[in-house]
PDB file of N, CA and C in Angstrom:
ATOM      1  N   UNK A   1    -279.228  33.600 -20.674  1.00  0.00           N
ATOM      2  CA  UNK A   1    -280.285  34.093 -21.543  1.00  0.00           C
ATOM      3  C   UNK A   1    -279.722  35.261 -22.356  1.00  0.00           C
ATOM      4  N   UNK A   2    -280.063  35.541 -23.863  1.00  0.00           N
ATOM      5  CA  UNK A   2    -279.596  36.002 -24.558  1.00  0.00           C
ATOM      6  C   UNK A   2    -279.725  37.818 -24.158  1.00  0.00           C
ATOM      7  N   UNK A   3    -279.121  39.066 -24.388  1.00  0.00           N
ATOM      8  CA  UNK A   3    -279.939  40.454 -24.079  1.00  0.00           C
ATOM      9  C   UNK A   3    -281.407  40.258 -24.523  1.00  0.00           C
ATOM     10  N   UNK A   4    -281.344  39.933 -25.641  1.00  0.00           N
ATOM     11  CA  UNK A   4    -282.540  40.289 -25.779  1.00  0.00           C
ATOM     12  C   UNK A   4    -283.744  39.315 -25.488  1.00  0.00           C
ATOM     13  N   UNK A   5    -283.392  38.470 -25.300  1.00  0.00           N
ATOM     14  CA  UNK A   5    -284.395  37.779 -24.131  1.00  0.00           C
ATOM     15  C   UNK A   5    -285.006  38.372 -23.186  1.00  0.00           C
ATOM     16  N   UNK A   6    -283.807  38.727 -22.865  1.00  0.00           N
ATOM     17  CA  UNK A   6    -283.847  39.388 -21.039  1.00  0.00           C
ATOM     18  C   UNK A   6    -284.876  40.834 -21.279  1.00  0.00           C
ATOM     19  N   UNK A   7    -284.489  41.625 -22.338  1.00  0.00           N
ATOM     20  CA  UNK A   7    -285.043  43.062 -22.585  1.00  0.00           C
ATOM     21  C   UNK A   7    -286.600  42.450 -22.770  1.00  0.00           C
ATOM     22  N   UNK A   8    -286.928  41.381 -23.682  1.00  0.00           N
ATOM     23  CA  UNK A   8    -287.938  41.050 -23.761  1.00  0.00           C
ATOM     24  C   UNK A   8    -288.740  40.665 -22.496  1.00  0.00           C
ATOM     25  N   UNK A   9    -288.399  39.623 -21.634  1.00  0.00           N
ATOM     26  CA  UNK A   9    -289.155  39.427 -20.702  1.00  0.00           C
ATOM     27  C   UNK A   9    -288.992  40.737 -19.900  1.00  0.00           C
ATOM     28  N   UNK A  10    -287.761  41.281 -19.365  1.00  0.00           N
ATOM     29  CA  UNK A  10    -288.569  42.932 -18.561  1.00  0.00           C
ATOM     30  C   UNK A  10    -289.736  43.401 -18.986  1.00  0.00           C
ATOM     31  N   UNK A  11    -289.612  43.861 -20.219  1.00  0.00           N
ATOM     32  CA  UNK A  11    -291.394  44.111 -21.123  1.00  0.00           C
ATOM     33  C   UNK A  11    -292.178  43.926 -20.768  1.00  0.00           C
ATOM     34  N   UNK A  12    -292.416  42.117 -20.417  1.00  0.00           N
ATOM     35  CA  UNK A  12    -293.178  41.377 -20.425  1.00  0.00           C
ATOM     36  C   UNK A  12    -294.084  41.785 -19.251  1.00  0.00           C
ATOM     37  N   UNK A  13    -292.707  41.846 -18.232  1.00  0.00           N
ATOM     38  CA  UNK A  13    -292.942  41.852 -16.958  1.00  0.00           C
ATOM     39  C   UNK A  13    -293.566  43.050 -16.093  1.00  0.00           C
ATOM     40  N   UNK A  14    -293.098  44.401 -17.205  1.00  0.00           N
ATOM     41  CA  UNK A  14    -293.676  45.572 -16.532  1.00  0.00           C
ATOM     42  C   UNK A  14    -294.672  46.248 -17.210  1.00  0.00           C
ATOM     43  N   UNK A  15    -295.805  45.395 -18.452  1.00  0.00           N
ATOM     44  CA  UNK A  15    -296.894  45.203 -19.076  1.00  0.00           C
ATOM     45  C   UNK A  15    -297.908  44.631 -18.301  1.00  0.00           C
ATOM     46  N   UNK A  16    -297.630  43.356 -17.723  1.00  0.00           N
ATOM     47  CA  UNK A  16    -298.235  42.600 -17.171  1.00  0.00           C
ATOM     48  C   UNK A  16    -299.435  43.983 -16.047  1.00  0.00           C
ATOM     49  N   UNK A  17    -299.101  44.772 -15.649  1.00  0.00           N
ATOM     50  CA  UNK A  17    -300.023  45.524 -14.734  1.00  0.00           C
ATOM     51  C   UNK A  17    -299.761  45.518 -13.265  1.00  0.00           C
ATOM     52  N   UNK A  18    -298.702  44.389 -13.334  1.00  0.00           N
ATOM     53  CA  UNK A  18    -298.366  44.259 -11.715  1.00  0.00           C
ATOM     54  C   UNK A  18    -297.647  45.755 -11.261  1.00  0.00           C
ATOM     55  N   UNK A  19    -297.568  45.749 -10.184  1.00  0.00           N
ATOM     56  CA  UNK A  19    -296.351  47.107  -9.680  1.00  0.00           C
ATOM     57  C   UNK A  19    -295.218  45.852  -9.639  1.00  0.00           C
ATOM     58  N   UNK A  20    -293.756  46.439  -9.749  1.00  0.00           N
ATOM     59  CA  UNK A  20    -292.565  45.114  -9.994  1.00  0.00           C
ATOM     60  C   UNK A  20    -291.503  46.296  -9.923  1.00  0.00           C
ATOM     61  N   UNK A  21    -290.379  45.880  -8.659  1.00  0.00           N
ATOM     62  CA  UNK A  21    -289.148  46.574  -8.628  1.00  0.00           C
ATOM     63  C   UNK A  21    -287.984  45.793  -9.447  1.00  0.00           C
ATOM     64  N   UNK A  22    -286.843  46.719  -9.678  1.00  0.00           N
ATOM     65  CA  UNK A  22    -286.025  46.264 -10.406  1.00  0.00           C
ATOM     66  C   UNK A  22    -285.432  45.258  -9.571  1.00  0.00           C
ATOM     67  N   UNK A  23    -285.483  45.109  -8.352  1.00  0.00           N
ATOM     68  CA  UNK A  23    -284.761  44.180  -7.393  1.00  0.00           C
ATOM     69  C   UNK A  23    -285.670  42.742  -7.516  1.00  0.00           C
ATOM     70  N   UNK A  24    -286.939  42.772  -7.883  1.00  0.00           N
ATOM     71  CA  UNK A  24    -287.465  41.314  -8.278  1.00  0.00           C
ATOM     72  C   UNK A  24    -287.634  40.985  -9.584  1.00  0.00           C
ATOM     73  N   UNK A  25    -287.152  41.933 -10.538  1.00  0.00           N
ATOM     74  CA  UNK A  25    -287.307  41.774 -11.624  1.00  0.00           C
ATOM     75  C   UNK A  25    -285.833  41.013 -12.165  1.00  0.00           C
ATOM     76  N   UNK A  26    -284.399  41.407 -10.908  1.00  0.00           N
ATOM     77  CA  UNK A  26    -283.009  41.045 -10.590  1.00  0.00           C
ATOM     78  C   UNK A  26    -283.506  39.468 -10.491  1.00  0.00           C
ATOM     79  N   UNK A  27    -284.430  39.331  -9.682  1.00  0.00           N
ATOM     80  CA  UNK A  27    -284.230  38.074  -8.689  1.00  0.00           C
ATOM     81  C   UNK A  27    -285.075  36.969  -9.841  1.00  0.00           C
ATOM     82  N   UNK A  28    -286.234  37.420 -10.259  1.00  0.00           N
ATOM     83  CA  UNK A  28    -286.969  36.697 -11.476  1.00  0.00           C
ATOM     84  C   UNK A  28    -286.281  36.284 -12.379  1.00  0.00           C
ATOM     85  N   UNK A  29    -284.992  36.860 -13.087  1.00  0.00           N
ATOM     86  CA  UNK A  29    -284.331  36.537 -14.249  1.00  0.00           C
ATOM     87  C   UNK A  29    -282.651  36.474 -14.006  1.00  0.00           C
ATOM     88  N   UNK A  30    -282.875  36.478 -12.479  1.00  0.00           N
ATOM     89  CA  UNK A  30    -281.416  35.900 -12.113  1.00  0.00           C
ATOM     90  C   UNK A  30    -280.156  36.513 -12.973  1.00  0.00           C
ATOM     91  N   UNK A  31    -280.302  37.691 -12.796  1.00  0.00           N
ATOM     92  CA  UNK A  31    -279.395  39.155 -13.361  1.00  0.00           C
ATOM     93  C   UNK A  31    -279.153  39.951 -12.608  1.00  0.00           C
ATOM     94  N   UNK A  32    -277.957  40.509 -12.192  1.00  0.00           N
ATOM     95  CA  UNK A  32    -277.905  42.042 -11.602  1.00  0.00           C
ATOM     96  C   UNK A  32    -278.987  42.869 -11.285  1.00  0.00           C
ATOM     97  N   UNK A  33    -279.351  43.721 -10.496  1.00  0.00           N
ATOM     98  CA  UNK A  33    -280.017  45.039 -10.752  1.00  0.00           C
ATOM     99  C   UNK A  33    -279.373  46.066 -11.209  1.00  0.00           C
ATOM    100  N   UNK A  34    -278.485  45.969 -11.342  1.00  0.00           N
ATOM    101  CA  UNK A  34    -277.498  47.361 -12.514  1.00  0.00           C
ATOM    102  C   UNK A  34    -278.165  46.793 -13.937  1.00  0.00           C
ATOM    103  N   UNK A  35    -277.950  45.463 -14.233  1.00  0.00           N
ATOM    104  CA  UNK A  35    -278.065  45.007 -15.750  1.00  0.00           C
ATOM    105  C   UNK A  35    -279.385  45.249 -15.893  1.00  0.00           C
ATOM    106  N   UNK A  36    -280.409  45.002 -14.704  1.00  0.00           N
ATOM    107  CA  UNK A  36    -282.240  45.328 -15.341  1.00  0.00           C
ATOM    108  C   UNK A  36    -282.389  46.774 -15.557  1.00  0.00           C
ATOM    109  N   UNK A  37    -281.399  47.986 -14.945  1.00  0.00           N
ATOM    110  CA  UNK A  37    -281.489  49.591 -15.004  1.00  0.00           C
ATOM    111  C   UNK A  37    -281.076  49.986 -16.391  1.00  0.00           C
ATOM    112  N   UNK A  38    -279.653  49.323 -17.100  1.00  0.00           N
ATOM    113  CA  UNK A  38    -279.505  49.376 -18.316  1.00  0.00           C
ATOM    114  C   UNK A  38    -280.484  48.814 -19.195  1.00  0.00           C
ATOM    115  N   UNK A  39    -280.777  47.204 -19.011  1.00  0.00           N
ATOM    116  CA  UNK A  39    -281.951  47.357 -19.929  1.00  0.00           C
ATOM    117  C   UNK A  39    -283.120  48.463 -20.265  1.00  0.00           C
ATOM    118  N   UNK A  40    -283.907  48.684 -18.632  1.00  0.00           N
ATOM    119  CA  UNK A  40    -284.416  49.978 -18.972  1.00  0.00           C
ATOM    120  C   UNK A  40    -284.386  50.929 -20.077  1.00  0.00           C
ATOM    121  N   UNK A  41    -283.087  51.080 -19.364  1.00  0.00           N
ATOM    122  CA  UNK A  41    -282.585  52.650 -20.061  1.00  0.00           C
ATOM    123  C   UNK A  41    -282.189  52.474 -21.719  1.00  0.00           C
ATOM    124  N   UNK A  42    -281.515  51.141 -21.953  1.00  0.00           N
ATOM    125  CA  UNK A  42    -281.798  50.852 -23.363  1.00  0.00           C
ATOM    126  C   UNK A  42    -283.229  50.951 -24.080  1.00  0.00           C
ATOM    127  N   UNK A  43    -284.083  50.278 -23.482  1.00  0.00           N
ATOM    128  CA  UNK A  43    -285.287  50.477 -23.767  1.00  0.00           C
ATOM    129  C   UNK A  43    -285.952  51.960 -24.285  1.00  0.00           C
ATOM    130  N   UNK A  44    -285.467  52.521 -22.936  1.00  0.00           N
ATOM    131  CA  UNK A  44    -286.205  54.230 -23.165  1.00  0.00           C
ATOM    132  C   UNK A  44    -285.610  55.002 -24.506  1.00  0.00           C
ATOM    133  N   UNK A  45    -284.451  54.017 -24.662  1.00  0.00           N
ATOM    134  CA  UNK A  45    -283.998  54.961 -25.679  1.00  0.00           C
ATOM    135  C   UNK A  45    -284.190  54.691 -26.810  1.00  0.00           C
ATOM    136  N   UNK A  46    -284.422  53.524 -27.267  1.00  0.00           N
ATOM    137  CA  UNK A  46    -284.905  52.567 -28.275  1.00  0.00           C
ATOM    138  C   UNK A  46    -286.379  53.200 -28.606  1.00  0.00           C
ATOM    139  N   UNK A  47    -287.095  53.518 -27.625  1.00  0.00           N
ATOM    140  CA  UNK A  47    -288.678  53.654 -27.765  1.00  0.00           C
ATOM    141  C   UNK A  47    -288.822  55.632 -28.148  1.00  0.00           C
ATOM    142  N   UNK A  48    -287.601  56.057 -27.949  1.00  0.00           N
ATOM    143  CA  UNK A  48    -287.772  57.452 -28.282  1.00  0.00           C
ATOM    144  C   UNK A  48    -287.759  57.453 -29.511  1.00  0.00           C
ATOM    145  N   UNK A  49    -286.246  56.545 -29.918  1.00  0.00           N
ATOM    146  CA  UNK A  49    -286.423  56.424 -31.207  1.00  0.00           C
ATOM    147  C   UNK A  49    -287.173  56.327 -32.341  1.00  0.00           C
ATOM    148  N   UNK A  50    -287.783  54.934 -32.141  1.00  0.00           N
ATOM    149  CA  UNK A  50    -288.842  54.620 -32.759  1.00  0.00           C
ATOM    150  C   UNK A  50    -290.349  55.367 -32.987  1.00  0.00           C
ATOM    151  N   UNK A  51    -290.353  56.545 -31.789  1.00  0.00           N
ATOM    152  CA  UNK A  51    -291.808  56.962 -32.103  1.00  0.00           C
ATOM    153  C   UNK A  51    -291.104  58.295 -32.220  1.00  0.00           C
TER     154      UNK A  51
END
């Protein structure tokens, strides 16, 4: 799955309202949990940006 797939469904996934660790969020999209912490952290930084 492409990054930004992946960045997208995390989104998806920690919108949704559920509580969700990075270790099932690993296991849901069949990725690392280092690679779902960088997405994160890409994210946070992306979203500082932007606002």
């Amino acid at each position: 799955m492409p990054k930004t797939d992946n960045m997208l469904a995390i989104l998806w996934m920690l919108r949704s309202g559920n509580k969700i660790t990075a270790q099932q969020i690993s296991e849901k999209l069949e990725m690392n949990t280092r690679t779902v912490y960088r997405s994160l952290q890409r994210q946070a930084i992306t979203a500082a940006i932007l606002y």
